[in-house]
C-alpha atoms as a PDB file:
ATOM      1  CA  UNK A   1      16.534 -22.596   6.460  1.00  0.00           C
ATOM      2  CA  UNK A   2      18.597 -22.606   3.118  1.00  0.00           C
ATOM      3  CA  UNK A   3      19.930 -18.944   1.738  1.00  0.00           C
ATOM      4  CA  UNK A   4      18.338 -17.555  -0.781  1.00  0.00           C
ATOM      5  CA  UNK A   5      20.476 -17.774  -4.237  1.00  0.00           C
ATOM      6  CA  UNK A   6      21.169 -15.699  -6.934  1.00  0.00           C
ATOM      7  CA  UNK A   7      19.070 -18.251  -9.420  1.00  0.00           C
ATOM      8  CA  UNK A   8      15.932 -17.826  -7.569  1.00  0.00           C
ATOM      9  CA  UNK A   9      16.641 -13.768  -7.442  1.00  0.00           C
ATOM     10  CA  UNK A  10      17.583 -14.154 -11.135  1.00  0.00           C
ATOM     11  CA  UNK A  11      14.299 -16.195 -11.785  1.00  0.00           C
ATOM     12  CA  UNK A  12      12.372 -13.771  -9.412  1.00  0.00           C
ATOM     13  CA  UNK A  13      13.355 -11.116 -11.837  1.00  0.00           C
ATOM     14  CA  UNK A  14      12.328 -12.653 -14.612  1.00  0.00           C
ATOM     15  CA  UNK A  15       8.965 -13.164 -13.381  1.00  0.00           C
ATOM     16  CA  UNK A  16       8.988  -9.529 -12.422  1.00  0.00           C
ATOM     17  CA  UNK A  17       9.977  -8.614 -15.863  1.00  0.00           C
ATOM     18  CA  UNK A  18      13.361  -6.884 -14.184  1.00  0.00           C
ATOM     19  CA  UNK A  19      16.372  -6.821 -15.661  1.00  0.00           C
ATOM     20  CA  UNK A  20      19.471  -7.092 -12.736  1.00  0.00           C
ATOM     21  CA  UNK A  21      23.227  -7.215 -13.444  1.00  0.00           C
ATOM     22  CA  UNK A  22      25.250  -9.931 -12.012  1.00  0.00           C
ATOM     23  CA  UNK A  23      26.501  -7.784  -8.825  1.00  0.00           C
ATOM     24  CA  UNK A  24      22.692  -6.670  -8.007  1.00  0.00           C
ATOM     25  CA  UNK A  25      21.563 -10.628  -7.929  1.00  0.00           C
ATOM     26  CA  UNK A  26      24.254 -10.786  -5.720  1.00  0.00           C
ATOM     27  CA  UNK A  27      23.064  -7.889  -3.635  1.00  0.00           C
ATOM     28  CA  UNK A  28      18.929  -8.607  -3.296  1.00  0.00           C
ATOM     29  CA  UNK A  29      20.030 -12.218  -2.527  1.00  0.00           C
ATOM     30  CA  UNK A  30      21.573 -11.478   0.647  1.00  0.00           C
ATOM     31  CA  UNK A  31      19.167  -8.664   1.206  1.00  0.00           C
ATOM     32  CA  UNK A  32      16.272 -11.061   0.400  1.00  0.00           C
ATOM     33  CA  UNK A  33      18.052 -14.154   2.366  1.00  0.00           C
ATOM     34  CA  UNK A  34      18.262 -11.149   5.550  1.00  0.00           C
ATOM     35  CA  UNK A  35      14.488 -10.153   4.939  1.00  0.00           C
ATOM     36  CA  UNK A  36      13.454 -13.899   4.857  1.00  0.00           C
ATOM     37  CA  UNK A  37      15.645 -14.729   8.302  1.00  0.00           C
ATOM     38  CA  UNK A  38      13.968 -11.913  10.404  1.00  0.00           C
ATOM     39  CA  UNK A  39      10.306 -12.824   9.395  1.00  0.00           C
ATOM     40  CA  UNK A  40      11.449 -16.443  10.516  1.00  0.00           C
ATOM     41  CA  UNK A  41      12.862 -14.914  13.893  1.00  0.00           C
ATOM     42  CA  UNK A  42       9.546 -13.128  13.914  1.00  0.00           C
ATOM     43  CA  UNK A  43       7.384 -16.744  13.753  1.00  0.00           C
ATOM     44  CA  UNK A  44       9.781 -18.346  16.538  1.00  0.00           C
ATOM     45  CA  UNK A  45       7.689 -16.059  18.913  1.00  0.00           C
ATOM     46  CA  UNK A  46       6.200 -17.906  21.673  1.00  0.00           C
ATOM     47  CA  UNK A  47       2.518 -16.346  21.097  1.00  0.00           C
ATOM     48  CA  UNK A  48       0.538 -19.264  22.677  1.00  0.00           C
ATOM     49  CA  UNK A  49      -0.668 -16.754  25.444  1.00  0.00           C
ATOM     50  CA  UNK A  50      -1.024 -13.813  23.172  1.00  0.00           C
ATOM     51  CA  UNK A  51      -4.163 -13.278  21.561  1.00  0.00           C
ATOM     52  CA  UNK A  52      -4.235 -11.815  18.559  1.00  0.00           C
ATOM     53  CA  UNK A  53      -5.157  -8.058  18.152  1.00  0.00           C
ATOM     54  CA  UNK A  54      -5.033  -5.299  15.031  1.00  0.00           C
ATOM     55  CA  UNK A  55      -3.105  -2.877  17.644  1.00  0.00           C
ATOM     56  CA  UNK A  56      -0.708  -2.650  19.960  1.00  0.00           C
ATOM     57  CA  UNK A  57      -3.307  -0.562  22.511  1.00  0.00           C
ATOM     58  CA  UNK A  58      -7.024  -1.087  22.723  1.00  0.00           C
ATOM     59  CA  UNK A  59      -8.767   1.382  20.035  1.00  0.00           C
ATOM     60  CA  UNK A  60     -12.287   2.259  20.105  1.00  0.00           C
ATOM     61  CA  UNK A  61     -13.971   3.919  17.652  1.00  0.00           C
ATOM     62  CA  UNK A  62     -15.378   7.074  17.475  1.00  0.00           C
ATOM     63  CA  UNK A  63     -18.202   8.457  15.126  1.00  0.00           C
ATOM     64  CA  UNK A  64     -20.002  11.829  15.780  1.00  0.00           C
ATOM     65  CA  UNK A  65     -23.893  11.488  15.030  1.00  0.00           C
ATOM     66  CA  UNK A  66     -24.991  12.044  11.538  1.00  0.00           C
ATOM     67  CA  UNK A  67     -26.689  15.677  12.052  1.00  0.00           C
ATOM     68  CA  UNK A  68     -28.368  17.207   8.813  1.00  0.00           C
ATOM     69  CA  UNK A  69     -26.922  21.301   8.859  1.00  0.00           C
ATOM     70  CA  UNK A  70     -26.921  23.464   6.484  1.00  0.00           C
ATOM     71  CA  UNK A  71     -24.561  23.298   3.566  1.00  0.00           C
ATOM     72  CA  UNK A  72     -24.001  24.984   0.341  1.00  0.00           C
ATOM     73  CA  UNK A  73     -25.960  24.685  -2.360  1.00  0.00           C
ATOM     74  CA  UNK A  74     -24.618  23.206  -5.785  1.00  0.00           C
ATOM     75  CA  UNK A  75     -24.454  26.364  -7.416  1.00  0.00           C
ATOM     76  CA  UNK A  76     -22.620  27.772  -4.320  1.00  0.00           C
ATOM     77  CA  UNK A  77     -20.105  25.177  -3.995  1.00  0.00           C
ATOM     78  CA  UNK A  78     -19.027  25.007  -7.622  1.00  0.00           C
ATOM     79  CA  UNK A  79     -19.264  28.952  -8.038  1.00  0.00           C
ATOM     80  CA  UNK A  80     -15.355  29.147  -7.874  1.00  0.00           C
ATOM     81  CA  UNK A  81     -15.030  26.498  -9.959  1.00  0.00           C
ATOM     82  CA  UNK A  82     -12.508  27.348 -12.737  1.00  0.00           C
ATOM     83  CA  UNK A  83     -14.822  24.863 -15.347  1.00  0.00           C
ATOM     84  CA  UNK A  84     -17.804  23.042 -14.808  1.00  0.00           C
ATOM     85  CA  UNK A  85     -19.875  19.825 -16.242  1.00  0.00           C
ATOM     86  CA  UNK A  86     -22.998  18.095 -14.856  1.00  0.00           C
ATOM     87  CA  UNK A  87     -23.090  19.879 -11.553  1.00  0.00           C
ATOM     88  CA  UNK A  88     -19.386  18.737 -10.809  1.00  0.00           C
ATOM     89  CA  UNK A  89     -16.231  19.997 -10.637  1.00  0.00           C
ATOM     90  CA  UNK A  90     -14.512  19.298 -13.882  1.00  0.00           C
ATOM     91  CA  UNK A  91     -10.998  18.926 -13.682  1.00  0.00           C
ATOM     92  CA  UNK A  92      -8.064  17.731 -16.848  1.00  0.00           C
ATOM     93  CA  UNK A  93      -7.631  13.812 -17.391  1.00  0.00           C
ATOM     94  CA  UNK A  94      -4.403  12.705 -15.950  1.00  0.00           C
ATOM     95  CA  UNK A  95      -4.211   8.975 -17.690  1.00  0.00           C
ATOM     96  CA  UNK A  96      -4.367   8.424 -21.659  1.00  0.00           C
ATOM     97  CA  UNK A  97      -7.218   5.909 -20.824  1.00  0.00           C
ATOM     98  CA  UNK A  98     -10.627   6.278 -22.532  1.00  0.00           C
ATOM     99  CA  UNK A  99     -13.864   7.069 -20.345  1.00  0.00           C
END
């Protein structure tokens, strides 16, 4: 496996739209070249006789049973509502975008 060099962190960068100084393509090149030897350790795993699995331990799912109870009613839930619109709670816009 060859190291990782500071031209392909440089030209990682570029692609990323990043802008690194000379001593931090130095830096994320070994860390990268580090990063990229582990994961390799990590496929050198005999796993022939290990199946594959989502978990270390055996999960199983639990759901309750949908069961209709009663609730508030719209009026009630949105009673405390400092402002209002549509039957929902309206709350500021956080992003500049456009609805």
């Amino acid at each position: 496996m060859s190291a990782i060099t500071r031209e392909e962190v440089a030209h990682l960068a570029r692609l990323s739209r990043l802008a690194l100084a000379d001593e931090e393509l130095d830096h994320f090149a070994a860390q990268l070249d580090q990063i990229v030897g582990a994961v390799a350790r990590v496929a050198e795993v005999a796993t022939a006789d290990i199946p594959p699995s989502s978990h270390a331990l055996p999960l199983t799912n639990v759901f309750r049973p949908d069961v209709v109870a009663p609730s508030l009613t719209p009026e009630q839930a949105l009673s405390g509502a400092p402002a209002v619109e549509d039957d929902r709670f309206r709350v500021p816009r956080i992003l500049g975008e456009e609805a």
